[in-house]
Protein backbone atom coordinates (compact mmCIF):
# COMPACT_ATOMS: atom_id res chain seq x y z
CA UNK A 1 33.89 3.13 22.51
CA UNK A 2 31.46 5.89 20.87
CA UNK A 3 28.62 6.85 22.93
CA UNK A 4 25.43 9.18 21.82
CA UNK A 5 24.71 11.93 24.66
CA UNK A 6 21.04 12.33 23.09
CA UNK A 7 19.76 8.70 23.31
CA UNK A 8 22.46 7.92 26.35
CA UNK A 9 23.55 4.22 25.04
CA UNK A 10 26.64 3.23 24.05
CA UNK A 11 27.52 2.30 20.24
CA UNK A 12 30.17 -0.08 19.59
CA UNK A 13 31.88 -0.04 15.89
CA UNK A 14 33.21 2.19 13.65
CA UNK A 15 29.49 4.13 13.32
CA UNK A 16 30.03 7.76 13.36
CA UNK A 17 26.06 8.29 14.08
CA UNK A 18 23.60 7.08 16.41
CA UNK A 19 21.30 4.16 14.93
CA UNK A 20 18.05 5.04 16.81
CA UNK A 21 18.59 9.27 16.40
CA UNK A 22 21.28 9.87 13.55
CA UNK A 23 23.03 12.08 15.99
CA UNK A 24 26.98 12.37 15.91
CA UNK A 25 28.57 10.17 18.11
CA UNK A 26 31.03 11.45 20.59
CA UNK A 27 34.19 8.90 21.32
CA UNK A 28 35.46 8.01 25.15
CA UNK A 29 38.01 6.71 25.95
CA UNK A 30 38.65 2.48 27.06
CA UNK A 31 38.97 2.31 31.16
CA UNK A 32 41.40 0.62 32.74
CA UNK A 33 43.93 0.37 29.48
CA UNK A 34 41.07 -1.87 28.55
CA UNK A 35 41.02 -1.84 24.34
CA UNK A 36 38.12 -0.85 22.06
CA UNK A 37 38.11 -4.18 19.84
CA UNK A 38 34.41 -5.07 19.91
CA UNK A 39 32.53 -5.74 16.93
CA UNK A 40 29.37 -3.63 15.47
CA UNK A 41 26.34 -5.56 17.34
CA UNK A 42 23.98 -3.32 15.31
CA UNK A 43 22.46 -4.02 11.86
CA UNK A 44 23.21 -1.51 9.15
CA UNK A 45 19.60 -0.48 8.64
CA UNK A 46 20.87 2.35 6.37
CA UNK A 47 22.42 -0.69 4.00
CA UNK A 48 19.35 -2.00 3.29
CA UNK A 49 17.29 1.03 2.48
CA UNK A 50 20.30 1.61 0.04
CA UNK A 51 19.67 -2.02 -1.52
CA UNK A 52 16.03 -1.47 -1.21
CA UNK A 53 16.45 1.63 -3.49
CA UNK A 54 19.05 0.25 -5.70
CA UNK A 55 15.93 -2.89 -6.49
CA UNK A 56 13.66 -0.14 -7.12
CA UNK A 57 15.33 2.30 -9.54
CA UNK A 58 16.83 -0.41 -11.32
CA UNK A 59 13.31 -1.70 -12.04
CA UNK A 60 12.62 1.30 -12.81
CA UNK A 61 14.93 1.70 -15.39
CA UNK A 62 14.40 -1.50 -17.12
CA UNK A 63 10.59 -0.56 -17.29
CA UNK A 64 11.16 2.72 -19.19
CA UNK A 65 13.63 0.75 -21.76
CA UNK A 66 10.67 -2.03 -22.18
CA UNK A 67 8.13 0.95 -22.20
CA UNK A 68 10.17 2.84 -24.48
CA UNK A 69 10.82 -0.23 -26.96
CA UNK A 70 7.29 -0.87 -26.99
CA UNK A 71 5.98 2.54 -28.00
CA UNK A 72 8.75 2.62 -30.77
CA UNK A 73 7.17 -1.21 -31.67
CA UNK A 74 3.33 0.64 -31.76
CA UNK A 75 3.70 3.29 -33.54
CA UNK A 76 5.55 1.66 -35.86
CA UNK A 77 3.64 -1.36 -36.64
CA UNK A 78 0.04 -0.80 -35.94
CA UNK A 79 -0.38 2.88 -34.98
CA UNK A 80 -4.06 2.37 -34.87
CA UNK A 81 -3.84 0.14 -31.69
CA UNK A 82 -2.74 1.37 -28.83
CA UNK A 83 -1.12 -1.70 -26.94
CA UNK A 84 1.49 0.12 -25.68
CA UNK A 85 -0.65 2.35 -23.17
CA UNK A 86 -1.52 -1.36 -21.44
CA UNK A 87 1.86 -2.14 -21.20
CA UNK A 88 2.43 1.26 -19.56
CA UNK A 89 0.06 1.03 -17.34
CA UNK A 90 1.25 -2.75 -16.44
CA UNK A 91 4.99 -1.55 -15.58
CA UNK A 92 3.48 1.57 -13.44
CA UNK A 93 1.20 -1.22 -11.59
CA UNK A 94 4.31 -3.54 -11.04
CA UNK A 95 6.66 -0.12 -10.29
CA UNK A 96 3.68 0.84 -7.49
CA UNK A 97 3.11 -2.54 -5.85
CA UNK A 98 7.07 -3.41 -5.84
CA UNK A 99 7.54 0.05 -3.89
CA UNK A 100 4.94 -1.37 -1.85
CA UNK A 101 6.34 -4.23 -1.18
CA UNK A 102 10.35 -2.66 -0.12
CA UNK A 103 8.21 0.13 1.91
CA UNK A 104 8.69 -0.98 5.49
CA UNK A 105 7.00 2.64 7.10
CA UNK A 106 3.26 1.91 5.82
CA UNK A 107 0.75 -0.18 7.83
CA UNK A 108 -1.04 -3.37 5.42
CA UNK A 109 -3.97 -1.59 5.52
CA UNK A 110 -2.49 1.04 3.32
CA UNK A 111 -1.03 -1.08 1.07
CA UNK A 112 -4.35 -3.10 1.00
CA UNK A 113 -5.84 0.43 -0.26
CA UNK A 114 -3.13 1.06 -2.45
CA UNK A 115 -3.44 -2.21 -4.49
CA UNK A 116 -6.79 -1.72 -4.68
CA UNK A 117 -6.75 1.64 -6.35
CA UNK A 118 -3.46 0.36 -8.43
CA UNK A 119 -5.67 -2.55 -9.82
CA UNK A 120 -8.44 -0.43 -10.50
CA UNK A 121 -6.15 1.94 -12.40
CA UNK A 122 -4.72 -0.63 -14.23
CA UNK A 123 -8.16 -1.65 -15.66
CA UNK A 124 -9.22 2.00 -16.64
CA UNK A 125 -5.78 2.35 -18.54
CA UNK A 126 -6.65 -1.11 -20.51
CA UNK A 127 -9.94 0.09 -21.23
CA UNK A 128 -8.97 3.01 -22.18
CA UNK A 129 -6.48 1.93 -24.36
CA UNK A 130 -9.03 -0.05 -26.08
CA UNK A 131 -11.49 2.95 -27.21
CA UNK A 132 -13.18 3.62 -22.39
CA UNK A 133 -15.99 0.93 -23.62
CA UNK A 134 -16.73 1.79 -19.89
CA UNK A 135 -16.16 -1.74 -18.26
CA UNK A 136 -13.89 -0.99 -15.52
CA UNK A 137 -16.33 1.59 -14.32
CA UNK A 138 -19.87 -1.18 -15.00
CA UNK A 139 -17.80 -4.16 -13.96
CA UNK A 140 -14.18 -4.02 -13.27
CA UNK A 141 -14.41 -1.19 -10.59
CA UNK A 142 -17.61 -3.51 -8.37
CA UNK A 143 -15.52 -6.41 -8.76
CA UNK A 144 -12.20 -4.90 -7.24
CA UNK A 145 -14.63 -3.59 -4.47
CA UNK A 146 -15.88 -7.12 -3.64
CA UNK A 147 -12.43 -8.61 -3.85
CA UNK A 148 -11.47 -5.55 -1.44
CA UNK A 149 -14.51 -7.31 1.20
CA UNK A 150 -13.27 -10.16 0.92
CA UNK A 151 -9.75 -9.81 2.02
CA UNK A 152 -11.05 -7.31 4.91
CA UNK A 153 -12.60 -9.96 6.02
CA UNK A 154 -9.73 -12.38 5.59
CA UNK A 155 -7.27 -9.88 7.66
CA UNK A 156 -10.09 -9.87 10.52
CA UNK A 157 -10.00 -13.53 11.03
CA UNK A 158 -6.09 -13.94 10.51
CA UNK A 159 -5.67 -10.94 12.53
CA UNK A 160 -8.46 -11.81 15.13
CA UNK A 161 -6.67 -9.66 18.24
CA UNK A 162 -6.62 -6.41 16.66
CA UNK A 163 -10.60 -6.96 14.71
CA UNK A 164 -10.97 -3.49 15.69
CA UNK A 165 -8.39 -2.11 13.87
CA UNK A 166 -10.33 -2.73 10.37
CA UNK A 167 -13.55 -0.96 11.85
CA UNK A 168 -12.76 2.22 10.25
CA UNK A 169 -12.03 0.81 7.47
CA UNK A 170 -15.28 -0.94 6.71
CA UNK A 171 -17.43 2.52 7.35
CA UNK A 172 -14.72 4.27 4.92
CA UNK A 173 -16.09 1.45 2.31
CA UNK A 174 -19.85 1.72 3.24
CA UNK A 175 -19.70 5.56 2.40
CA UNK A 176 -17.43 4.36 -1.22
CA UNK A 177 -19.99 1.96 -2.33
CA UNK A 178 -22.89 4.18 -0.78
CA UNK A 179 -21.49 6.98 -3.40
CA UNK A 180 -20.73 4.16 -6.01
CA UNK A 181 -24.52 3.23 -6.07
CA UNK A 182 -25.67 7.14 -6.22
CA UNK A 183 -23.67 7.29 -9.27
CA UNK A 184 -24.79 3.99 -10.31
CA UNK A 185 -28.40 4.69 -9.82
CA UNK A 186 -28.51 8.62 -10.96
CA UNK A 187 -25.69 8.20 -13.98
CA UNK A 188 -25.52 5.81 -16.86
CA UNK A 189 -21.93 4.55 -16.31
CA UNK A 190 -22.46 2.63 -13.39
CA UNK A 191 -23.90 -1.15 -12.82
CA UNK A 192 -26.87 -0.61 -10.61
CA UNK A 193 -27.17 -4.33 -9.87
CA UNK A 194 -23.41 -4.82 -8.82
CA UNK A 195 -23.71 -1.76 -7.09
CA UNK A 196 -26.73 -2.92 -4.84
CA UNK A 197 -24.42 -6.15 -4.30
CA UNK A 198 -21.42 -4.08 -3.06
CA UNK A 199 -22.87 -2.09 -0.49
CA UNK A 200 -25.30 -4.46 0.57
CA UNK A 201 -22.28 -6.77 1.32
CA UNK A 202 -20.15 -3.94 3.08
CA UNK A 203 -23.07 -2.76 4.99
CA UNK A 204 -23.76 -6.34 5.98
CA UNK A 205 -19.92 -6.90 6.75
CA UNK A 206 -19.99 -3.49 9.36
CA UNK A 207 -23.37 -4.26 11.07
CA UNK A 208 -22.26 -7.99 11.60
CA UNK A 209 -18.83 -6.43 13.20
CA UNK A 210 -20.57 -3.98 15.12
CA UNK A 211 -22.93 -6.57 16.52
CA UNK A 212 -20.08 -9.42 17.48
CA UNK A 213 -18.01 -6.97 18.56
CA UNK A 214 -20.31 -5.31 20.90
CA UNK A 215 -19.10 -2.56 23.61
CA UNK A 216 -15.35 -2.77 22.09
CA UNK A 217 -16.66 -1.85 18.65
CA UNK A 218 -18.91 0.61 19.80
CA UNK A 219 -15.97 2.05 22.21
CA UNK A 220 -13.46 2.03 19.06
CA UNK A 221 -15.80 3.64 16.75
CA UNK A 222 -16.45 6.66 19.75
CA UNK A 223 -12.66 6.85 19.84
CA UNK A 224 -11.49 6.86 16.05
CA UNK A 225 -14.17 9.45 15.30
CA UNK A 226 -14.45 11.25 18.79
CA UNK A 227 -18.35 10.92 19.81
């Protein structure tokens, strides 16, 4: 029987560190002549971030051979055309979300960010790839935005206990789109119209939270930002 002095359980196994601390695990001896023939009851959580990892850089790998081929492919068949930057920019969308998906340490509404941002991304590289005609800025950048309302609002309802939670989150996208329409309005590479549409819809989405929600919103706003 191995026991861990930090955490005070007891560890059965052949483990030679703690599984909640990583500590070294001191060994005592069986009472009563009693033998030490029990079976590890814990899972090996350091197993599967190996296998996790193992997914990932093998992905990885296969994605700079495709990438690889297919810049060999471009620039030797039509050099002009540069196909092979959307494919890039394809394999670092599917690298991103599929470390996304094996991360088990960040909250959904991270990820929800992070897919967001990766999908925008993805549509700069394409247009850029294609001469930055300026469409993921005009269109494809308002359209991720609304998509983004959308399944804020979808994680509210399926996640109706903790509403709250996604307050912050909605006033972090009224300021975006509030910045997205300055730029819309005072720039040329912006779509005013979409741009009225976006943060008329996220300002719409907070003050209908804020109203439902009454004294708890008001009470988690005051606490997230300290007023």
């Amino acid at each position: 029987m191995k026991c861990c002095k930090r955490c005070g359980i007891e560890v059965l196994g052949n483990r030679e560190v703690c599984p909640l601390c990583n500590s070294v695990l001191h060994r005592e001896e069986p009472k009563n002549g009693e033998r030490d023939t029990e079976e590890d009851s814990f899972p090996d959580i350091a197993a599967k971030h190996r296998v996790r990892r193992q997914i990932f850089w093998i992905a990885t790998y296969i994605c700079v051979i495709l990438e690889a081929l297919f810049l060999f492919l471009n620039r030797l068949f039509s050099p002009g055309v540069r196909w092979s930057l959307i494919t890039g920019v394809a394999a670092a969308y599917i690298l991103s979300s599929l470390w996304q998906m094996l991360s088990r340490r960040k909250g959904h509404i991270v990820k929800i960010y992070f897919q967001a941002a990766a999908v925008f991304v993805l549509l700069a590289g394409i247009d850029y790839s294609l001469g930055f005609q300026g469409w993921s800025i005009r269109y494809g950048l308002p359209c991720v935005l609304l998509a983004l309302a959308v399944i804020i609002l979808v994680c509210m309802i399926v996640n109706f206990a903790n509403w709250q939670n996604y307050l912050t989150m909605q006033i972090f996208m009224v300021l975006f789109s509030l910045g997205y329409l300055i730029y819309s309005v005072v720039g040329r590479g912006g779509n005013r119209i979409l741009s009225w549409i976006v943060f008329g819809t996220y300002l719409t989405l907070w003050v209908m939270t804020m109203i439902l929600g009454g004294r708890k919103a008001e009470n988690e706003v005051r606490r997230k930002f300290h007023l």
